[in-house]
N, C-alpha and C. Protein backbone atom coordinates (compact mmCIF):
# COMPACT_ATOMS: atom_id res chain seq x y z
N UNK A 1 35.95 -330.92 149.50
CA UNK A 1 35.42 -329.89 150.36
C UNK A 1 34.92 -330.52 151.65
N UNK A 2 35.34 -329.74 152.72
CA UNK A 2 35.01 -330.38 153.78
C UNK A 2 33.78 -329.66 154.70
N UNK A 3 32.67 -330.55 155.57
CA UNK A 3 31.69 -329.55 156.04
C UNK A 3 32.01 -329.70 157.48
N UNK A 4 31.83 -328.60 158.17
CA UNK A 4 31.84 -328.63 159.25
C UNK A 4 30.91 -327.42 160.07
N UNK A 5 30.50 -327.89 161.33
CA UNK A 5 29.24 -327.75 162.18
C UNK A 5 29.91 -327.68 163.51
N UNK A 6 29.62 -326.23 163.94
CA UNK A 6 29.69 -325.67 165.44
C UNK A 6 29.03 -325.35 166.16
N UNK A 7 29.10 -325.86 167.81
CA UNK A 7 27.90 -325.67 168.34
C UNK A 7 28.64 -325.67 169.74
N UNK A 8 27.53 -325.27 170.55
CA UNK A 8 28.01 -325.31 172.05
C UNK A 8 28.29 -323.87 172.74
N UNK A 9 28.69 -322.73 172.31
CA UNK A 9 28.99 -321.55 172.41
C UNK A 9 27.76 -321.37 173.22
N UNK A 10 28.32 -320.12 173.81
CA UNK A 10 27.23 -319.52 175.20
C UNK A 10 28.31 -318.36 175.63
N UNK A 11 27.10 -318.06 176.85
CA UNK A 11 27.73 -316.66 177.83
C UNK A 11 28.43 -317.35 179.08
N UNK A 12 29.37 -317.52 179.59
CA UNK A 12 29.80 -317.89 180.72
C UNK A 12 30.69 -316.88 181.31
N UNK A 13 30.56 -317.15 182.93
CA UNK A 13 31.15 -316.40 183.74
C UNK A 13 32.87 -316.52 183.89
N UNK A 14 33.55 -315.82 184.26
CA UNK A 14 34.90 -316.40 184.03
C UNK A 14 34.91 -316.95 185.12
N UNK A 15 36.15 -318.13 185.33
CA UNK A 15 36.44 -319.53 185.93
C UNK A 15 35.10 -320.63 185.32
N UNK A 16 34.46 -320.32 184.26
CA UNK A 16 32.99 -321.46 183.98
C UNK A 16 33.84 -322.37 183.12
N UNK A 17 32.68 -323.18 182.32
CA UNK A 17 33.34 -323.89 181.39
C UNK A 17 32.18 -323.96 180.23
N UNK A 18 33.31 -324.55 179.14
CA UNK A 18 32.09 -324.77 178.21
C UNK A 18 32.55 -326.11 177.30
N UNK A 19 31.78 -326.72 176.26
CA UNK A 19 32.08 -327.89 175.81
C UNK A 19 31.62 -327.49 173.92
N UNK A 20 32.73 -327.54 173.32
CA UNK A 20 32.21 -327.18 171.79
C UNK A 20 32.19 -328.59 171.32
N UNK A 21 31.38 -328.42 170.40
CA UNK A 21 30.87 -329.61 169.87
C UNK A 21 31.32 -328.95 167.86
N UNK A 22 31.79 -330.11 167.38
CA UNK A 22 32.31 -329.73 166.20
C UNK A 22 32.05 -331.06 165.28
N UNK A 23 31.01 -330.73 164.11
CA UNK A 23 30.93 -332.55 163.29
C UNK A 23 31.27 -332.15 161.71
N UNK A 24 32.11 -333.28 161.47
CA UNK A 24 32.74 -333.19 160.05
C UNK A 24 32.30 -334.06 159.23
N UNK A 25 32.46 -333.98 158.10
CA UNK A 25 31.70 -334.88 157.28
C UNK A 25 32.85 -335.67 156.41
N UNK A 26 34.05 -334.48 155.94
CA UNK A 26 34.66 -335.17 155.12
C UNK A 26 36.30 -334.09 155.45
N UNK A 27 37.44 -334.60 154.96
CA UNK A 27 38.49 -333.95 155.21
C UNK A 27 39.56 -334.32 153.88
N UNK A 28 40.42 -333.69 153.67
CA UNK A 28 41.29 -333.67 152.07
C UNK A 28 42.39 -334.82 152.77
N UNK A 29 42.79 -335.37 151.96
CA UNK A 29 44.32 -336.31 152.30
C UNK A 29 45.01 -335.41 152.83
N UNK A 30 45.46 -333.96 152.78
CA UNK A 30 46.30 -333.01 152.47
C UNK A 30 45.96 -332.42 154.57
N UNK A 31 45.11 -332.82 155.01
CA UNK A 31 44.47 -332.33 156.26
C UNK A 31 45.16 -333.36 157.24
N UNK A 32 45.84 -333.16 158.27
CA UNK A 32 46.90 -333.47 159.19
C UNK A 32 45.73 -333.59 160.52
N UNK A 33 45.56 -332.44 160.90
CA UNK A 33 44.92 -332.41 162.55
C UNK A 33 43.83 -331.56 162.53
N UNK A 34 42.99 -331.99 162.85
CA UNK A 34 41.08 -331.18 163.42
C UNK A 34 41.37 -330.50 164.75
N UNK A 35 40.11 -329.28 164.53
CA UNK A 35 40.48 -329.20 165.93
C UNK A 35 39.36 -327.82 165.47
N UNK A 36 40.26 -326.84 165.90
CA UNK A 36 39.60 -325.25 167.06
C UNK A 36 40.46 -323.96 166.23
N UNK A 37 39.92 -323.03 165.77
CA UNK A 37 40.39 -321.82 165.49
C UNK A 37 39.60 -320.62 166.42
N UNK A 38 40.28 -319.61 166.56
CA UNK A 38 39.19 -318.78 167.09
C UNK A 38 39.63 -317.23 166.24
N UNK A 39 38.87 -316.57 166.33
CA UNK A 39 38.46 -314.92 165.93
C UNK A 39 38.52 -313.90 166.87
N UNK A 40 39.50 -312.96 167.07
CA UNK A 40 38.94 -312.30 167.61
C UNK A 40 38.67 -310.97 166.88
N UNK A 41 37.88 -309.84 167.75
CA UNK A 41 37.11 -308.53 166.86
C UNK A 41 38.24 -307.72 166.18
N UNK A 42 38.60 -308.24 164.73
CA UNK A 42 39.62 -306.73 164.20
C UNK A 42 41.02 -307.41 163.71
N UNK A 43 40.86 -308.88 164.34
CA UNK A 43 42.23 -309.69 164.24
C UNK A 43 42.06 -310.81 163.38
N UNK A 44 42.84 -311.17 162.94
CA UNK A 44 43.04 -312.77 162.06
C UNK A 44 42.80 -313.98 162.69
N UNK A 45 42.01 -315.09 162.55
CA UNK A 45 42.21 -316.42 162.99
C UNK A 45 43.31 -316.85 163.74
N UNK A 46 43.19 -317.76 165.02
CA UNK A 46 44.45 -318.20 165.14
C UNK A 46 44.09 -319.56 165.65
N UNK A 47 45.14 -320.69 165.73
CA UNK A 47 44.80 -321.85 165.96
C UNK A 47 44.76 -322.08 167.21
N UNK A 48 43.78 -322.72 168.07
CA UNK A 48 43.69 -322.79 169.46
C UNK A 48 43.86 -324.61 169.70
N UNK A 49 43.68 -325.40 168.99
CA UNK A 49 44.14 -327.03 169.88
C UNK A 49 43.31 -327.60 168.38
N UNK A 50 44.34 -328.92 168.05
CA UNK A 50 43.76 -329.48 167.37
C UNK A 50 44.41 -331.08 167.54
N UNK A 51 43.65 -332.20 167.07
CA UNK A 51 43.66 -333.35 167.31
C UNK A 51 44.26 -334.10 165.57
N UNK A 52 45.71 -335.29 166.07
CA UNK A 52 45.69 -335.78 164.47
C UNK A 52 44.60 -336.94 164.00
N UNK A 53 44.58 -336.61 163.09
CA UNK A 53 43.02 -337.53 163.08
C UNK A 53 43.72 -338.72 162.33
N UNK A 54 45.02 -339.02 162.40
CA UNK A 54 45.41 -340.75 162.13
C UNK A 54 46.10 -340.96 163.57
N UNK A 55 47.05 -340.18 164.21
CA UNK A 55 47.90 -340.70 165.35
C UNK A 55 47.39 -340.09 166.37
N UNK A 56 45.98 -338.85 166.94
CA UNK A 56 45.75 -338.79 167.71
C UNK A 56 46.76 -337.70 168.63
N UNK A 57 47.81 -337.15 168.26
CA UNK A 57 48.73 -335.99 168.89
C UNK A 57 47.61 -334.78 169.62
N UNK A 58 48.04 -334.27 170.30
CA UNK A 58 47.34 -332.95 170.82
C UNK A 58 48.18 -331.87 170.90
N UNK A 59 47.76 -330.78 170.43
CA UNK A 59 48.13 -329.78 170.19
C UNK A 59 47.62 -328.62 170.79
N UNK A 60 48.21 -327.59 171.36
CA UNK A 60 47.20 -326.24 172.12
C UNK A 60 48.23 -325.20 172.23
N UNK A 61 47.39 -324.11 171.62
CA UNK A 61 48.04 -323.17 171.98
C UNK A 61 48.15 -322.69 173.59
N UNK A 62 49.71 -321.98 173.30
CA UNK A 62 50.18 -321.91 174.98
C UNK A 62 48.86 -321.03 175.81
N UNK A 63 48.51 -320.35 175.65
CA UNK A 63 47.68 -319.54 176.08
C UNK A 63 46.55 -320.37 176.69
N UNK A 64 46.04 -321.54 176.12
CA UNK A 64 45.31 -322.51 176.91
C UNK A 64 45.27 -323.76 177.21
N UNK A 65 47.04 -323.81 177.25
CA UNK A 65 47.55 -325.39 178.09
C UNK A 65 47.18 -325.40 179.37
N UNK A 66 46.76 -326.69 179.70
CA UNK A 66 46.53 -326.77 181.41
C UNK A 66 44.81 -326.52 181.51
N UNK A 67 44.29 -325.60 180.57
CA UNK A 67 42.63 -324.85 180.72
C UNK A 67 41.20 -325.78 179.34
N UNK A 68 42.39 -326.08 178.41
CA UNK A 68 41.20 -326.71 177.31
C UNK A 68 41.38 -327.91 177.13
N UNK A 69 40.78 -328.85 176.51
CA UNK A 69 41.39 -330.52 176.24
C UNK A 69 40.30 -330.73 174.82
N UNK A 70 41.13 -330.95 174.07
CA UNK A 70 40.70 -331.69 172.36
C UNK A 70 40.53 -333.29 172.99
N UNK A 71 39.47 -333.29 172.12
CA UNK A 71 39.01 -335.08 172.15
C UNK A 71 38.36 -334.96 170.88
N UNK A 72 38.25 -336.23 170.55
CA UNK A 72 37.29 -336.85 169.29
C UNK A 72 36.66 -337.82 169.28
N UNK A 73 35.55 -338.06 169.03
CA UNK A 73 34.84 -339.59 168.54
C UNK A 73 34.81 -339.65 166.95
N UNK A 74 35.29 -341.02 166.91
CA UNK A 74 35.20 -341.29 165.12
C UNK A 74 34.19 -341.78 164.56
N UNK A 75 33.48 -342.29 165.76
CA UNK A 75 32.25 -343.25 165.32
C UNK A 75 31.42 -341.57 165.40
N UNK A 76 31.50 -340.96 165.60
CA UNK A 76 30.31 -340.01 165.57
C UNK A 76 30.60 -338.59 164.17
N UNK A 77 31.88 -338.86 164.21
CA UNK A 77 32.62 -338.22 162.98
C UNK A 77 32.58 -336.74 163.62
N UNK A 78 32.97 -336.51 165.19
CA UNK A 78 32.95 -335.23 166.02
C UNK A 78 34.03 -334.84 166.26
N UNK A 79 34.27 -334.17 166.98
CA UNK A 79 35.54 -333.39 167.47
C UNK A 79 35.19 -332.33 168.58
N UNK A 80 35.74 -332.36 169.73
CA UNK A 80 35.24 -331.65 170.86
C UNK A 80 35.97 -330.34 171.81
N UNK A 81 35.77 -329.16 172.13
CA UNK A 81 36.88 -328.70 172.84
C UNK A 81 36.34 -328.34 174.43
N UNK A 82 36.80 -329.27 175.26
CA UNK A 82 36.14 -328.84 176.36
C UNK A 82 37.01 -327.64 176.86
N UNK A 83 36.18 -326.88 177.61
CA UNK A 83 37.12 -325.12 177.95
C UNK A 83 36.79 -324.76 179.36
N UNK A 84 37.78 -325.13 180.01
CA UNK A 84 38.13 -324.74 181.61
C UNK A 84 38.53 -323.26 182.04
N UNK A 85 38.12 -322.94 183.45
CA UNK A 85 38.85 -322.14 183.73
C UNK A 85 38.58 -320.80 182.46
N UNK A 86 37.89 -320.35 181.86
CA UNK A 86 37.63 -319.82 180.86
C UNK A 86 37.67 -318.42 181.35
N UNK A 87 38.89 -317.52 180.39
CA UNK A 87 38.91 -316.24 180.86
C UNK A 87 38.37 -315.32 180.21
N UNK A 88 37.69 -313.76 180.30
CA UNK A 88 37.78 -312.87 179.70
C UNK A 88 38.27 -313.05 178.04
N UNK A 89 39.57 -312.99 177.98
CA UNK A 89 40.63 -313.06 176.86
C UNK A 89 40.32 -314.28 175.77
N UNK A 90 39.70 -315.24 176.81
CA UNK A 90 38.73 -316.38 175.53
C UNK A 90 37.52 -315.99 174.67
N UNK A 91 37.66 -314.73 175.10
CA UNK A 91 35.99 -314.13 174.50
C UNK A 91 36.19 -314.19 172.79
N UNK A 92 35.46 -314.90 171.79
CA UNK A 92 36.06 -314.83 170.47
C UNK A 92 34.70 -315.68 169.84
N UNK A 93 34.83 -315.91 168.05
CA UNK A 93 33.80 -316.53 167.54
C UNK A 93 35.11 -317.83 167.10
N UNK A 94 34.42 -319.26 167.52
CA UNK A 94 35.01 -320.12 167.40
C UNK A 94 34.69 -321.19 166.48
N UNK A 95 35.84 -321.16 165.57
CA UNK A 95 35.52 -322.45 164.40
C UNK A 95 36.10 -323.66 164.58
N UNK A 96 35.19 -324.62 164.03
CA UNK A 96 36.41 -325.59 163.20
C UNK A 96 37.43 -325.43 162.31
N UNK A 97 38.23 -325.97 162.29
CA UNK A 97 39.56 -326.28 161.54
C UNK A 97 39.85 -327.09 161.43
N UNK A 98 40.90 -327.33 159.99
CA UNK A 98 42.08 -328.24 159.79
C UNK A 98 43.30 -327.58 159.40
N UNK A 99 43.93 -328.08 160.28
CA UNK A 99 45.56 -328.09 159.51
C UNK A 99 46.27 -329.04 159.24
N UNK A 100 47.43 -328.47 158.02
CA UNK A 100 47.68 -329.21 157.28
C UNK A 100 49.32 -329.73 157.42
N UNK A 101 50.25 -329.02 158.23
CA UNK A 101 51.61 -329.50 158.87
C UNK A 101 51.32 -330.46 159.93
N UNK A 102 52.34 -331.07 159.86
CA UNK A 102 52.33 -332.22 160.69
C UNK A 102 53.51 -331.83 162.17
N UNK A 103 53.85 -330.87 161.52
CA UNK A 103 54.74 -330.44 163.09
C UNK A 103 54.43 -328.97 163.32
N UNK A 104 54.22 -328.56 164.39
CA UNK A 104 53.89 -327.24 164.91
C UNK A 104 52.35 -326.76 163.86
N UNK A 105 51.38 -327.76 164.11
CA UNK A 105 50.48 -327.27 162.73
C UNK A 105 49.47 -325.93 163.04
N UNK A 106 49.33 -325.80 164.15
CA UNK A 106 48.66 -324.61 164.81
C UNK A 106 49.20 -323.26 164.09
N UNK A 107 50.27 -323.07 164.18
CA UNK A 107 50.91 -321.73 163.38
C UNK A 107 51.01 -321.95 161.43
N UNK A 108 50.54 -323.37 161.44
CA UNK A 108 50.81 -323.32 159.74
C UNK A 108 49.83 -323.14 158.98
N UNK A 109 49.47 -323.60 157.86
CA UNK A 109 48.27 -322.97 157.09
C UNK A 109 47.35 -323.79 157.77
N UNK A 110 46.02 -323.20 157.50
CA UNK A 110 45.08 -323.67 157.74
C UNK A 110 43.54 -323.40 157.21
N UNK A 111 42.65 -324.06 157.61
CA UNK A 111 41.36 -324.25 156.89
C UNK A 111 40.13 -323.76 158.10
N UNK A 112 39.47 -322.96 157.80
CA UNK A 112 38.30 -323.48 158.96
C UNK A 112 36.90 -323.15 158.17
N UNK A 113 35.68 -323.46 158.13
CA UNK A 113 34.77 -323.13 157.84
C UNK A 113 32.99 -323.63 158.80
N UNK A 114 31.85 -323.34 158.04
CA UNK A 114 30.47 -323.38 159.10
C UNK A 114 30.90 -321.50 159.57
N UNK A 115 29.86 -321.55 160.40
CA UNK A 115 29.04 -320.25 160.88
C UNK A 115 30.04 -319.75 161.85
N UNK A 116 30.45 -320.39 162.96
CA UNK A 116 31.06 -320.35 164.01
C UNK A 116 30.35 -320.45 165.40
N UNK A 117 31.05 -320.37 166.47
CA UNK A 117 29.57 -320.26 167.53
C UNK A 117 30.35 -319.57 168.47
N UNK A 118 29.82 -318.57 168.97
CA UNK A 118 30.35 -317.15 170.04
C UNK A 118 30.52 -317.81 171.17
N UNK A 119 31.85 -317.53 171.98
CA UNK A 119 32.40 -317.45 173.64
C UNK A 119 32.25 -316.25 173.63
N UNK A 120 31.74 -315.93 174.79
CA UNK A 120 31.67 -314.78 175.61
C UNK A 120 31.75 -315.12 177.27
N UNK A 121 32.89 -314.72 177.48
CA UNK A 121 33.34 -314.71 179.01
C UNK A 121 33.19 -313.58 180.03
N UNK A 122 32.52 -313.13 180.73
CA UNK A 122 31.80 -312.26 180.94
C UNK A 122 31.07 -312.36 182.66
N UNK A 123 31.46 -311.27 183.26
CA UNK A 123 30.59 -310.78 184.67
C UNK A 123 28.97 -310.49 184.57
């Protein structure tokens, strides 16, 4: 079982930014890439960028190539999503995740758990 801890969420204006902060404790052999899921109101999870946590690949959904960037520290056992350019349409409750494909893993199964922590993009 793996724990994971979200933080960083806030109200920002659109074009702002924000920086999620994500700490793990432990992950299954079976777990490929860390990273970012988000929620939105009425809809299913979907995978937004995740990092492989042996080779380091980056992954993002199209919707926020060019606007977000996955990083990690290992010594801190974190995982980070900094969020540019942040629109309206980012407005969602955002988790950690793992997934577990090693190619296209964003659309494949996946894991996320913790509380979550709210984007709200907003005038």
């Amino acid at each position: 079982q793996v724990q994971l801890v979200e933080s960083g969420g806030g109200l920002v204006q659109p074009g702002g930014s924000l920086r999620l902060s994500c700490a793990a404790s432990e992950f299954t052999l079976d777990h490929y890439c860390i990273g970012w899921l988000r929620k939105f109101p009425g809809k299913e999870r979907e995978g937004v960028a995740c990092i492989g946590r042996f080779d380091s690949s980056t992954y993002y959904r199209d919707s926020v190539k060019g606007r977000f960037t996955i990083s990690r520290d290992n010594a801190k056992n974190t995982v980070y999503l900094q969020m540019n350019s942040l629109k309206p349409e980012d407005t969602a409750v955002y988790y950690c995740g793992a997934f577990y494909r090693t190619y296209d893993p964003l659309n494949g199964d996946n894991d996320n758990w913790g509380q979550g922590t709210q984007v709200t993009v907003s005038s």
